[in-house]
Every structure is written in structure tokens, then in C-alpha cells.
C-alpha atoms as a PDB file:
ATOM      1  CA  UNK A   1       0.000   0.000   0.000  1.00  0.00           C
ATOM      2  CA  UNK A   2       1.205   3.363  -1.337  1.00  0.00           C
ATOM      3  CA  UNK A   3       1.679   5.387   2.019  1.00  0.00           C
ATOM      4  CA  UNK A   4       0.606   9.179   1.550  1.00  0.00           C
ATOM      5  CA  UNK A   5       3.553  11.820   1.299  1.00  0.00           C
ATOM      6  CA  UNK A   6       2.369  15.070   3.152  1.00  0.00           C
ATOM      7  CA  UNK A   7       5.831  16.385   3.632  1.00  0.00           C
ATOM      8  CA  UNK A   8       8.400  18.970   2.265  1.00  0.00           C
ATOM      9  CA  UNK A   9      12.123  18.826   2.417  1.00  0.00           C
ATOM     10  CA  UNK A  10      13.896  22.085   1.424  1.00  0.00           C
ATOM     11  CA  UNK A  11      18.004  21.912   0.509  1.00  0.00           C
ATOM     12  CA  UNK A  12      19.443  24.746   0.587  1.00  0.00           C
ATOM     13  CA  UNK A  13      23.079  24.305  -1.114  1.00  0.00           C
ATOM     14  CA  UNK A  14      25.859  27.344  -1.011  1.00  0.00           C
ATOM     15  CA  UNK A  15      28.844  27.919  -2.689  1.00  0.00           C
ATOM     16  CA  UNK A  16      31.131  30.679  -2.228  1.00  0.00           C
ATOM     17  CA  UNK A  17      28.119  32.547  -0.377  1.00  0.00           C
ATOM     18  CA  UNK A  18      25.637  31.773  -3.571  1.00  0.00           C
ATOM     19  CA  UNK A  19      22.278  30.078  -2.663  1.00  0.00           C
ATOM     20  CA  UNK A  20      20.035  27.729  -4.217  1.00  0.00           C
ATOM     21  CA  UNK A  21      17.194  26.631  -2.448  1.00  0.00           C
ATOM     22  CA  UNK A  22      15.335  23.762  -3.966  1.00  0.00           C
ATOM     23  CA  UNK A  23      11.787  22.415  -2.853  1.00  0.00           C
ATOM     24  CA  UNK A  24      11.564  18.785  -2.827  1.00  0.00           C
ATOM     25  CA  UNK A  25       7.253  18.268  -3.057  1.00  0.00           C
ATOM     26  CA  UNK A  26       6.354  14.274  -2.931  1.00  0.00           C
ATOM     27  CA  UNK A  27       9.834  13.808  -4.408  1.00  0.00           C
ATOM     28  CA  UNK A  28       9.579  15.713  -7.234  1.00  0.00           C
ATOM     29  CA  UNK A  29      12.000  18.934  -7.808  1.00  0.00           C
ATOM     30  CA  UNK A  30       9.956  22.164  -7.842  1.00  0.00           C
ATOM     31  CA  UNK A  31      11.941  25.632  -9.453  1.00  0.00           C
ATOM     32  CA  UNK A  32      14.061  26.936  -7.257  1.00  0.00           C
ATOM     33  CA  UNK A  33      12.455  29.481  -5.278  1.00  0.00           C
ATOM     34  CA  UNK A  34      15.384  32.233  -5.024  1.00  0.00           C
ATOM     35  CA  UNK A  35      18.321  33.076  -6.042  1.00  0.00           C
ATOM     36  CA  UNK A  36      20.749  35.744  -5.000  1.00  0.00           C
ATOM     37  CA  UNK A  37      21.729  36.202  -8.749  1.00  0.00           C
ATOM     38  CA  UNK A  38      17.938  37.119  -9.597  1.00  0.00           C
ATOM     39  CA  UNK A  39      18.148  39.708  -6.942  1.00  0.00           C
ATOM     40  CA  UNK A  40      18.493  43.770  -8.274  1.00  0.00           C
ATOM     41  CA  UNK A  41      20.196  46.283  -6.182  1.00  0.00           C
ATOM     42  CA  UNK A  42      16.889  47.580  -4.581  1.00  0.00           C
ATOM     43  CA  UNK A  43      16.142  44.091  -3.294  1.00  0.00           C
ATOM     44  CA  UNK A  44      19.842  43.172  -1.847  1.00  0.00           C
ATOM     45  CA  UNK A  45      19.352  46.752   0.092  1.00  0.00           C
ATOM     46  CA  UNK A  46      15.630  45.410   1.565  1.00  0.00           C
ATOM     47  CA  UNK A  47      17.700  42.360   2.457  1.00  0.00           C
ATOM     48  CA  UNK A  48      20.467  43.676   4.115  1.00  0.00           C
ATOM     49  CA  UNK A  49      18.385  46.004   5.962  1.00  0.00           C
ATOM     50  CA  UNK A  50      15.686  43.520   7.152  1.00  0.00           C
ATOM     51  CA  UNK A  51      16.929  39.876   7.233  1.00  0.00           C
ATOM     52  CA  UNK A  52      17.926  38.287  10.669  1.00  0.00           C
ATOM     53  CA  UNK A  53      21.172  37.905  11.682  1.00  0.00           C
ATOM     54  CA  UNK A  54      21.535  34.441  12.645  1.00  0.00           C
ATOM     55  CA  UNK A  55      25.561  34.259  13.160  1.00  0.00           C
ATOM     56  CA  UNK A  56      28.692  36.324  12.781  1.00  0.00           C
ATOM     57  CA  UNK A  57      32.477  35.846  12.850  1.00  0.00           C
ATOM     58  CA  UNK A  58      35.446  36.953  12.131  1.00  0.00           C
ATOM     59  CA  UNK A  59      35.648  38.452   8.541  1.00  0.00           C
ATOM     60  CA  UNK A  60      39.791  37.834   8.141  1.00  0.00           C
ATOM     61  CA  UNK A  61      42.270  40.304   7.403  1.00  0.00           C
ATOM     62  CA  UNK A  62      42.228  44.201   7.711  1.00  0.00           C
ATOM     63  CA  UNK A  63      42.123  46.346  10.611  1.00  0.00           C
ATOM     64  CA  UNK A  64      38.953  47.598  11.668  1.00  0.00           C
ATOM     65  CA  UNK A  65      37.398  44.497  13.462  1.00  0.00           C
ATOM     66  CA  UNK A  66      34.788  43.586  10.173  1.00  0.00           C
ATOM     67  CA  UNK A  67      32.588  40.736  10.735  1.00  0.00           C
ATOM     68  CA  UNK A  68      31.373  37.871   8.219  1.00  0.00           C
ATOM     69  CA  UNK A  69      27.589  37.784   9.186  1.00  0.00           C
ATOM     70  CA  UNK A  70      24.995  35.467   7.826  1.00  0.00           C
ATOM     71  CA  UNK A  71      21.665  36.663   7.160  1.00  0.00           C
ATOM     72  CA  UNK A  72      18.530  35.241   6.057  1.00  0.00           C
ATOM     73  CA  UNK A  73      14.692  35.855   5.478  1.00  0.00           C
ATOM     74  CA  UNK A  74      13.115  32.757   5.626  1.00  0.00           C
ATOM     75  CA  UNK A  75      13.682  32.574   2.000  1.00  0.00           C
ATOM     76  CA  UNK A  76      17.152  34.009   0.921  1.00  0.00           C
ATOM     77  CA  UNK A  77      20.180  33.139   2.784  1.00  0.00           C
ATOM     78  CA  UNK A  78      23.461  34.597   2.040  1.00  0.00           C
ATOM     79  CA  UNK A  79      26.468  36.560   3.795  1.00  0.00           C
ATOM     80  CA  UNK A  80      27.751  39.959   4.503  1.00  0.00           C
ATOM     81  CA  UNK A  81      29.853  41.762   5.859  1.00  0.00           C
ATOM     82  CA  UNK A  82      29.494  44.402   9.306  1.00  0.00           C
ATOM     83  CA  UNK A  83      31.477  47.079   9.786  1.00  0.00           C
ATOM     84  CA  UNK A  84      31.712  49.480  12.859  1.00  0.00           C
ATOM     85  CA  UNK A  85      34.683  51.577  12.722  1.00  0.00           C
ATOM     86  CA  UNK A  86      34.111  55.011  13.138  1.00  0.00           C
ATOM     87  CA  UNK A  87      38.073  56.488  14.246  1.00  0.00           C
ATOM     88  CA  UNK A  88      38.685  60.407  14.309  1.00  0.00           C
ATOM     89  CA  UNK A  89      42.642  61.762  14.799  1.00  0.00           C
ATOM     90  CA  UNK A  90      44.059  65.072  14.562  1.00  0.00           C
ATOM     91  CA  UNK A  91      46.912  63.125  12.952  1.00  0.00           C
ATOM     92  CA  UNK A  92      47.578  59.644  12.306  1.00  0.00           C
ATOM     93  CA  UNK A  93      50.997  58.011  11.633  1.00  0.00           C
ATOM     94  CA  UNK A  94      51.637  54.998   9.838  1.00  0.00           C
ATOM     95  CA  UNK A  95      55.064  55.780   7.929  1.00  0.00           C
ATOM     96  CA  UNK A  96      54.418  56.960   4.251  1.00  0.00           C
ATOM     97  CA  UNK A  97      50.929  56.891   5.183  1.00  0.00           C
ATOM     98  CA  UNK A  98      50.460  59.580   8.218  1.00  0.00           C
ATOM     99  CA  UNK A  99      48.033  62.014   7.419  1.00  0.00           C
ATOM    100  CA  UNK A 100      46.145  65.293   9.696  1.00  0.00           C
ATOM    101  CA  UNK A 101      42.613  64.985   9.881  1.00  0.00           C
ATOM    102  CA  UNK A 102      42.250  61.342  10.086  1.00  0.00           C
ATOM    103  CA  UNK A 103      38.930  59.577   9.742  1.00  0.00           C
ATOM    104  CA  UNK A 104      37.915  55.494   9.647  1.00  0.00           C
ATOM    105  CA  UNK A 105      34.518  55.247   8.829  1.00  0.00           C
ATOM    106  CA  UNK A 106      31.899  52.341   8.483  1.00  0.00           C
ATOM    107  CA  UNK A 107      29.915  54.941   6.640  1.00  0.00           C
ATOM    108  CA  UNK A 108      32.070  55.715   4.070  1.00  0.00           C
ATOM    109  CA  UNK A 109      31.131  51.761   2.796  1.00  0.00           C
ATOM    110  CA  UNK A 110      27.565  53.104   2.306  1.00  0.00           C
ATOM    111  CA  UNK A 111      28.475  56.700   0.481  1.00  0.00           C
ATOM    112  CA  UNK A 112      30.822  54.597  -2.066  1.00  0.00           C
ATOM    113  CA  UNK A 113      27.626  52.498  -2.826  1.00  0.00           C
ATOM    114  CA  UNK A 114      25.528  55.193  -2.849  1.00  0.00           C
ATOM    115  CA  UNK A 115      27.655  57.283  -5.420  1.00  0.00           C
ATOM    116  CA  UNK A 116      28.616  54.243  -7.464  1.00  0.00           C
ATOM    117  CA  UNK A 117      25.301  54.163  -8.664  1.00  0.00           C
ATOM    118  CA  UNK A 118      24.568  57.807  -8.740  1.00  0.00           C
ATOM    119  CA  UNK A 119      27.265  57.721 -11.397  1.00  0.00           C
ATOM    120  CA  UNK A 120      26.156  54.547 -13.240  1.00  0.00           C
ATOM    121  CA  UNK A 121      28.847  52.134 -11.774  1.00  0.00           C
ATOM    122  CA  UNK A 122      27.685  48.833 -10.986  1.00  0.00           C
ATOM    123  CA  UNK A 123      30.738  47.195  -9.392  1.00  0.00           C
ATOM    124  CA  UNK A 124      30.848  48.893  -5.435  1.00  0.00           C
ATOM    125  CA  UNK A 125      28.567  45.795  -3.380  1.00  0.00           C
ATOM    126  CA  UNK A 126      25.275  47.348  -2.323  1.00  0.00           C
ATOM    127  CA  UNK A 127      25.917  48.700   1.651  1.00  0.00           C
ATOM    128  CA  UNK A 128      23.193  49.972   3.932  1.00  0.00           C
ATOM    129  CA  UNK A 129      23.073  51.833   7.001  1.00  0.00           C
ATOM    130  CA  UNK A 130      21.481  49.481   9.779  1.00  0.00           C
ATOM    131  CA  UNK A 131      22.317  49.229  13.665  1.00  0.00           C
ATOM    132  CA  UNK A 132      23.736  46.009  14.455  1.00  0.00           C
ATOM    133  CA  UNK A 133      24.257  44.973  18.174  1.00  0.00           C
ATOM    134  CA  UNK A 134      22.922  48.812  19.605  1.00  0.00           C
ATOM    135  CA  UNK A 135      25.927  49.661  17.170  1.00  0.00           C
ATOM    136  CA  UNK A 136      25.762  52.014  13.630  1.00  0.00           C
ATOM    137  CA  UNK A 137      27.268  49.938  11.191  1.00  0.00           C
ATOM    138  CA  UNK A 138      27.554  49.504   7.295  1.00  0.00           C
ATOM    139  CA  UNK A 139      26.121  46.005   6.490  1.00  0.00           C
ATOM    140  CA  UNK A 140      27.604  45.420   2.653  1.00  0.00           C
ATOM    141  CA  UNK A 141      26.375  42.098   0.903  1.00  0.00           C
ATOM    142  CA  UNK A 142      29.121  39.405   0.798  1.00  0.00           C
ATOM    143  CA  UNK A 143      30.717  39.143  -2.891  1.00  0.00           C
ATOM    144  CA  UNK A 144      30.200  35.756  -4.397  1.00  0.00           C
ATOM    145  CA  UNK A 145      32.464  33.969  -7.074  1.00  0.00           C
ATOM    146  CA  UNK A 146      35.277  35.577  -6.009  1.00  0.00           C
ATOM    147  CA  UNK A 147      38.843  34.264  -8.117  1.00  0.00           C
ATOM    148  CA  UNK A 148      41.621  36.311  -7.015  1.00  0.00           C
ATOM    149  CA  UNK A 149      42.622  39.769  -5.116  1.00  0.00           C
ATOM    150  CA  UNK A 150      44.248  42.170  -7.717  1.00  0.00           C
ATOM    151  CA  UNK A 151      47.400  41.428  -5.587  1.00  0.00           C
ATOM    152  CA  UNK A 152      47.187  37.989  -6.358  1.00  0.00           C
ATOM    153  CA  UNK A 153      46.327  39.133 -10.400  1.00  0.00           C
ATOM    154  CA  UNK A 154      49.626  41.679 -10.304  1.00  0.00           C
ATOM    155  CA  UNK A 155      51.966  38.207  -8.957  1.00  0.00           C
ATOM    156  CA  UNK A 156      50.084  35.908 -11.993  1.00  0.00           C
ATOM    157  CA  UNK A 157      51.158  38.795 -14.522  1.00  0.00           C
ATOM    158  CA  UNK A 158      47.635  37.948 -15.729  1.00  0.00           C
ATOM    159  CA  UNK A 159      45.264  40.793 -17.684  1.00  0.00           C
ATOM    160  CA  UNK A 160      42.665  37.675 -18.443  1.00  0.00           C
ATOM    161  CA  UNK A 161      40.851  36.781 -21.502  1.00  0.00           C
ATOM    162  CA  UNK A 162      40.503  40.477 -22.526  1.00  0.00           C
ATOM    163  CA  UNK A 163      43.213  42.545 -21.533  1.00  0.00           C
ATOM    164  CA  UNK A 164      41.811  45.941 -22.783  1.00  0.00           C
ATOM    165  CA  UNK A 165      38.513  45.365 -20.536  1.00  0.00           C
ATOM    166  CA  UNK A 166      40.976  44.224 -17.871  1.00  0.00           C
ATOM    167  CA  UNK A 167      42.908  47.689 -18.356  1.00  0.00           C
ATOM    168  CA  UNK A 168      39.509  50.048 -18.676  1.00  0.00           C
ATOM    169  CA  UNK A 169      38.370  48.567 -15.778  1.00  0.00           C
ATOM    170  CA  UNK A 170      41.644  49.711 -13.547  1.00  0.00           C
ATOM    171  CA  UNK A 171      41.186  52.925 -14.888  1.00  0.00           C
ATOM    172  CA  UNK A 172      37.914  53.606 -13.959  1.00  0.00           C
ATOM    173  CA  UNK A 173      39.408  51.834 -10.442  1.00  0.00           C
ATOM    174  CA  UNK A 174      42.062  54.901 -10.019  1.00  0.00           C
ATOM    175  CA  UNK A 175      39.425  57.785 -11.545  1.00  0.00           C
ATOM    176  CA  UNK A 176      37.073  56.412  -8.596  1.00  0.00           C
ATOM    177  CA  UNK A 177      39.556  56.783  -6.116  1.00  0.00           C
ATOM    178  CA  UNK A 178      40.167  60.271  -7.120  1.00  0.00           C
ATOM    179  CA  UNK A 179      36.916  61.277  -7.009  1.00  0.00           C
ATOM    180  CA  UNK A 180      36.613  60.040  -3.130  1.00  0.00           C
ATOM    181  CA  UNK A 181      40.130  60.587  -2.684  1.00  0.00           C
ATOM    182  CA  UNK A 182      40.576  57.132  -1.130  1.00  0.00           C
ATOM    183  CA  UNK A 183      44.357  56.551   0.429  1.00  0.00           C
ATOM    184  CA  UNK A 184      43.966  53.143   1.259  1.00  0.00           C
ATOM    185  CA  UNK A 185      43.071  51.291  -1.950  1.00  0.00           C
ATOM    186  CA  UNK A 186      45.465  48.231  -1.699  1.00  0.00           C
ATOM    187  CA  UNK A 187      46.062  44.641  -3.751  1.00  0.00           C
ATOM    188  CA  UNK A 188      43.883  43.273  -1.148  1.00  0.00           C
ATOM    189  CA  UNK A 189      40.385  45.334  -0.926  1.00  0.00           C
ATOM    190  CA  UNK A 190      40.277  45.152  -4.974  1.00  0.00           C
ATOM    191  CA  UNK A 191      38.679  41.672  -6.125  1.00  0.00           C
ATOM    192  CA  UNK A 192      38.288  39.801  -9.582  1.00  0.00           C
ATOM    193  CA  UNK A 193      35.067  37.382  -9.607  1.00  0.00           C
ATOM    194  CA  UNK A 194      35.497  34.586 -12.332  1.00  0.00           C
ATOM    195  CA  UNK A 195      34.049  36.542 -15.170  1.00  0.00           C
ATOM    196  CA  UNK A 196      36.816  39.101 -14.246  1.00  0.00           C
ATOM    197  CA  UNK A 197      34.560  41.991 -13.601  1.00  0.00           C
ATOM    198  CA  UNK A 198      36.634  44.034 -10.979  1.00  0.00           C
ATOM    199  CA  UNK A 199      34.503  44.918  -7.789  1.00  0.00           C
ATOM    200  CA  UNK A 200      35.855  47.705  -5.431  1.00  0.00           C
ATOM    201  CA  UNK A 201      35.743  47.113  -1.428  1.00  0.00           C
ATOM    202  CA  UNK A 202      36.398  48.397   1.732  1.00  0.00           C
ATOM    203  CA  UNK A 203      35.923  51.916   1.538  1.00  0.00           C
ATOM    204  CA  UNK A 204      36.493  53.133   5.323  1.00  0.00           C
ATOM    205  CA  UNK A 205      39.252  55.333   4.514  1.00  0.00           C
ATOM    206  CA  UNK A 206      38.211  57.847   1.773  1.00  0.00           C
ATOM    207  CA  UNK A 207      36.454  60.945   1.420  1.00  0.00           C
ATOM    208  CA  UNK A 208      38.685  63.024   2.501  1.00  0.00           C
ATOM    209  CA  UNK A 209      38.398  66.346   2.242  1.00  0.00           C
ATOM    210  CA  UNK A 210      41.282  67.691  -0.001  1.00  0.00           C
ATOM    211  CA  UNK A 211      40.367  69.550  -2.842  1.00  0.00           C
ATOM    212  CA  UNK A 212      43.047  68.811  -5.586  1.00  0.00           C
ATOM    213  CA  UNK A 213      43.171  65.450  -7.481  1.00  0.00           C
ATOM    214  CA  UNK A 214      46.470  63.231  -5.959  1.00  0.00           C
ATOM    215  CA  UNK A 215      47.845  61.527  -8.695  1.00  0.00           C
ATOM    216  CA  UNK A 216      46.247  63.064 -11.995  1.00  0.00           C
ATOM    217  CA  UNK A 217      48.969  61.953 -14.575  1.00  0.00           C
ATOM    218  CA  UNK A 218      48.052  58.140 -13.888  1.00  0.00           C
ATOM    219  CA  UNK A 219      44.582  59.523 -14.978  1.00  0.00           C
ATOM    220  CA  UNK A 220      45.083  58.591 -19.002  1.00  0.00           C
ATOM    221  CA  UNK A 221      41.927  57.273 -20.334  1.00  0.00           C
ATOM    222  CA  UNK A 222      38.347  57.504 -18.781  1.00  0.00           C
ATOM    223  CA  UNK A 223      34.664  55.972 -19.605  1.00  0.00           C
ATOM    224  CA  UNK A 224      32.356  58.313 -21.895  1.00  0.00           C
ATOM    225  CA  UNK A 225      29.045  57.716 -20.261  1.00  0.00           C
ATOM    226  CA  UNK A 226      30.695  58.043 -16.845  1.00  0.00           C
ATOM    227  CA  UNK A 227      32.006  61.332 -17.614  1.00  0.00           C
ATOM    228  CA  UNK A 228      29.325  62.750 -18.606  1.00  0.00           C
ATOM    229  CA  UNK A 229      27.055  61.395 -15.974  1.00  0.00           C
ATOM    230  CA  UNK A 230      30.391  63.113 -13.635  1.00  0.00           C
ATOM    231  CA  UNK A 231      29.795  66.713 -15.659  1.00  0.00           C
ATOM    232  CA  UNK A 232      26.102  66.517 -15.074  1.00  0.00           C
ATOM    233  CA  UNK A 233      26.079  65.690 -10.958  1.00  0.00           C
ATOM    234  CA  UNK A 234      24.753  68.306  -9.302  1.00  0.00           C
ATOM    235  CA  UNK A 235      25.000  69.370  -5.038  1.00  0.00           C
ATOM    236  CA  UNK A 236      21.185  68.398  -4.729  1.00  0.00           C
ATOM    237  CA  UNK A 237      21.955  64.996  -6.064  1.00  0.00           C
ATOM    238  CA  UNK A 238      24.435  64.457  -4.400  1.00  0.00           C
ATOM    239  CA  UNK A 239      23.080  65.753  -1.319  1.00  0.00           C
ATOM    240  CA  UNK A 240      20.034  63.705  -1.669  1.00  0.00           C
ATOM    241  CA  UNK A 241      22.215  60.141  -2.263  1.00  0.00           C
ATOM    242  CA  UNK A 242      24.755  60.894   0.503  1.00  0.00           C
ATOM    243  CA  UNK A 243      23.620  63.500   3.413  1.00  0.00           C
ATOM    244  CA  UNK A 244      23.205  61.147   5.848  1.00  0.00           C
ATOM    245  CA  UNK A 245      26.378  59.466   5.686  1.00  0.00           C
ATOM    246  CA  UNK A 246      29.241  62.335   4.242  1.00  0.00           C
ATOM    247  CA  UNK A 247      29.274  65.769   6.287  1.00  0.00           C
ATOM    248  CA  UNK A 248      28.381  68.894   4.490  1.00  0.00           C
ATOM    249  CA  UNK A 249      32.584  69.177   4.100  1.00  0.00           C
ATOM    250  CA  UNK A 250      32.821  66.003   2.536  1.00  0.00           C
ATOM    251  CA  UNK A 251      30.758  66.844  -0.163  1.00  0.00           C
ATOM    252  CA  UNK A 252      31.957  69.899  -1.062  1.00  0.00           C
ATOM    253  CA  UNK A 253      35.422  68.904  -1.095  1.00  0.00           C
ATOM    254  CA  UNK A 254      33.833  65.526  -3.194  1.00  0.00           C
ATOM    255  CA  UNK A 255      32.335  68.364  -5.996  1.00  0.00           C
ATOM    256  CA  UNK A 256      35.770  70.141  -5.752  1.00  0.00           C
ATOM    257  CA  UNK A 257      37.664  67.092  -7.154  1.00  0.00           C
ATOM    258  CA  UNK A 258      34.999  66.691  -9.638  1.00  0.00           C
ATOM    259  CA  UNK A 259      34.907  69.800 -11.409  1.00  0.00           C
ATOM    260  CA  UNK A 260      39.176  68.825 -11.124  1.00  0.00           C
ATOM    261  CA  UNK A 261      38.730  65.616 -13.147  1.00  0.00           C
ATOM    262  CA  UNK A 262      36.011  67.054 -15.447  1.00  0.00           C
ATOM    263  CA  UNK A 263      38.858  69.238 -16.284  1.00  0.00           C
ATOM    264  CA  UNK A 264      41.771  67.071 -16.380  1.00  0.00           C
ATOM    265  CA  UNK A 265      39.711  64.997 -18.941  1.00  0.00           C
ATOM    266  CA  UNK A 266      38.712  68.259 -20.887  1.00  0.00           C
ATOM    267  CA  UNK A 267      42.358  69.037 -20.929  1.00  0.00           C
ATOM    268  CA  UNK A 268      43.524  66.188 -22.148  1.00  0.00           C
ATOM    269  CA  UNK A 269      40.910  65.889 -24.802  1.00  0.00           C
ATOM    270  CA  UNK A 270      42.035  68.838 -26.518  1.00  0.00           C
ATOM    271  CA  UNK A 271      45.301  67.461 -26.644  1.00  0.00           C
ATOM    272  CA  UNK A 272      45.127  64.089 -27.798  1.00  0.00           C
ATOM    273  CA  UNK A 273      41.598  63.640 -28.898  1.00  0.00           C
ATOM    274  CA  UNK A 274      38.379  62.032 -28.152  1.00  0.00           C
ATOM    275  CA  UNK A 275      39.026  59.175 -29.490  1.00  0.00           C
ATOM    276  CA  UNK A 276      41.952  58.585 -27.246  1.00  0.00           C
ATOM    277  CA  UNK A 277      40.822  59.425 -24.241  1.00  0.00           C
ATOM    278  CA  UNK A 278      37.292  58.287 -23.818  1.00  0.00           C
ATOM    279  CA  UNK A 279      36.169  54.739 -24.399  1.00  0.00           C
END
């Protein structure tokens, strides 16, 4: 006698952070139900924000303490990473790297988002302001398929498969960094995922508030549709994206170094050419 099946068995399998849930009805395989590659930017931020924490531990390497949190919602499970750090000093020294005015902030993970995709860019992981713990914190979604640091490309003498998307994308890397004047960018907090699209972490150390770009002759080539986009942000955009988490200094100094590389580009333009310059 056939015995009645009234039950459901749910697998949830992970790789690298990824999930794929499966439902299992009467034995048969169902679709599976969600999948953190289906998910748009909007929906990772709902996530981030409202899941429940169900464990955290050490997030390895750097200096600021990060955690390696899993979250879930009862439907999507998947990492991400919590960081605290908020560090003022009149001066901090650290060798080649002392500076006045020093600042360590979680919340400069969320403004890096935040302008990413003011200006169109797609490769900063979506970061959200949520207290963790009675604590402020920047909760940024775990990065998935990860292949190598950009330290570990530099020691393979590697550009991949398509070395002048490889080289485009570094560029944009070091105009970024200009724009948020970030000191720290390292081999380490600059990651390749396996279809070598480079993704840009661990932004706790920029927006400074110099005015003047640092290194503007490494600044050769730049992205069309991001410049533009660049020429046409405006203080109420900005303002509106980024008020909560960049000071009213900040931002001005963040405008400064834009109207700077609108320039530099403009410059250089009328030099070499378009068709040189912009790709």
C-alpha cells in the first residue's frame, strides 16, 4: 500500500556565499524558489536592511574588526559583511601613510555604494546603514564567485581573456579613487570574480576632504558615459544620495575634485583627442 507523502524537504546548497534553495514536493524537484543572482540592487538593500542575523564571525584580514555575518529571510540566505569603525585623529601616523585629519569610517562603505550608482557604476557591493548589536554599522552584501585579489592578479602577470577590458576597468578603479580621494586602496580590498569583472571594497578610509586630485597623470583614459554622468552631478543629487552618511565638508570637497577631473579629462581631450581618451 502506497503510504501518503504530506511532507516537504527544502536543501538549501551554497557555494562561495551563492544560494540555491530547492523544494523537494512528494519527491519531485519544484523551481528553485530564489536566487541571489535574480536579486536587483533595490532588493539586496531590503535584504540587508531587514533579514535576521543568525551568526557572525570573524571576517579575516584588515584592521577595523569587520565581521562575516549570515543573514537570512526565511527565503534568501546569504552573507555579509558588518562594519563598525568610526576612528577620528588630529593626525595619524603609519610611515608613508600619516596624514592630519584622520577619519575610519563604516559609513564611508555606504556613500561609495551610494555614489557608485549615482554615477552609473555597478561594481561597489550594495551597503546599507542598519544598527547592528545597539551599534551604527555599514552592512555590505558578501561578494560571491570571487577568483583572485588584484594582488594575487599583479603576482600571476595575468590581464585575463581580454586585456583591454581588464585595463579600462583599472582605470575607472584609479578615476574612482580620485573622485573620493581614497588613500587606502590596496592589492587586497580590490577583487576579480570569475568573469573578471573588478569589484571595489572596503571603503572606510576615503572621502577626505582635499580639494586637488592626488595623482592626476596616472589619470590617461576615462569611460564616456561616466564622464558625462560626472559633468552633469549636481550638489542636490548628491546631497540627496549621501547627506546622511558624508558631512556637508565632505561633499563639497567631493564636488571640488569633480569639477578637477572634469577638467583634467577636458584638458587632455584637446590634446590628444576624443578618441583617445574616452572609451
Amino acid at each position: 500500500m502506497r503510504l501518503p507523502v504530506c511532507f516537504v524537504v527544502v536543501g538549501i546548497l551554497t557555494c562561495g556565499g551563492a544560494l540555491s534553495e530547492i523544494v523537494v514536493l512528494d519527491g519531485q524537484s519544484a523551481a528553485p524558489r530564489a536566487s541571489a543572482s535574480d536579486l536587483t540592487p533595490q532588493a539586496i538593500e531590503t535584504f540587508l536592511l531587514k533579514a535576521r542575523i543568525t551568526s557572525t564571525r570573524s571576517a579575516g584580514g584588515g584592521v577595523t574588526d569587520s565581521r562575516r555575518a549570515t543573514l537570512t529571510d526565511g527565503v534568501l540566505t546569504h552573507d555579509a559583511q558588518i562594519q563598525t569603525v568610526d576612528v577620528s585623529k588630529a593626525r595619524f601616523d603609519a610611515g608613508k601613510a600619516s596624514e592630519v585629519n584622520f577619519r575610519d569610517s563604516y559609513r564611508f562603505n555606504i556613500a561609495a555604494y551610494r555614489l557608485s550608482r549615482l554615477l552609473g557604476m555597478d561594481n561597489v557591493p550594495v551597503s546599507v546603514d542598519r544598527r547592528v548589536d545597539g551599534k551604527p554599522a555599514a552592512v555590505t552584501w558578501w561578494l560571491d564567485d570571487v577568483a583572485m585579489t588584484e594582488k594575487e592578479r599583479t603576482a600571476r602577470s595575468t590581464m585575463g581573456p581580454q586585456p583591454l577590458r581588464t585595463s579600462a576597468q583599472l582605470q575607472m578603479m584609479q578615476v574612482f579613487d580620485e573622485l573620493i580621494q581614497n588613500k587606502d586602496r590596496n592589492g587586497g580590498n580590490v577583487v576579480w570574480t570569475s568573469d573578471w569583472k573588478l569589484w571595489l571594497i572596503d571603503h572606510t578610509r576615503a572621502f577626505r576632504t582635499g580639494k586637488e586630485l592626488l595623482n592626476p597623470d596616472d589619470l590617461k583614459r576615462c569611460d564616456r558615459a561616466f564622464l558625462e554622468r560626472l559633468r552633469q552631478l549636481t550638489p542636490a543629487a548628491l546631497d540627496q544620495a549621501t547627506e546622511t552618511v558624508l558631512t556637508k565638508l565632505e561633499r563639497e570637497a567631493l564636488l571640488a575634485r569633480r569639477d578637477e577631473l572634469v577638467r583634467h579629462y577636458q584638458q587632455r581631450i584637446a590634446l590628444a583627442g576624443e578618441s583617445a581618451v574616452l572609451f
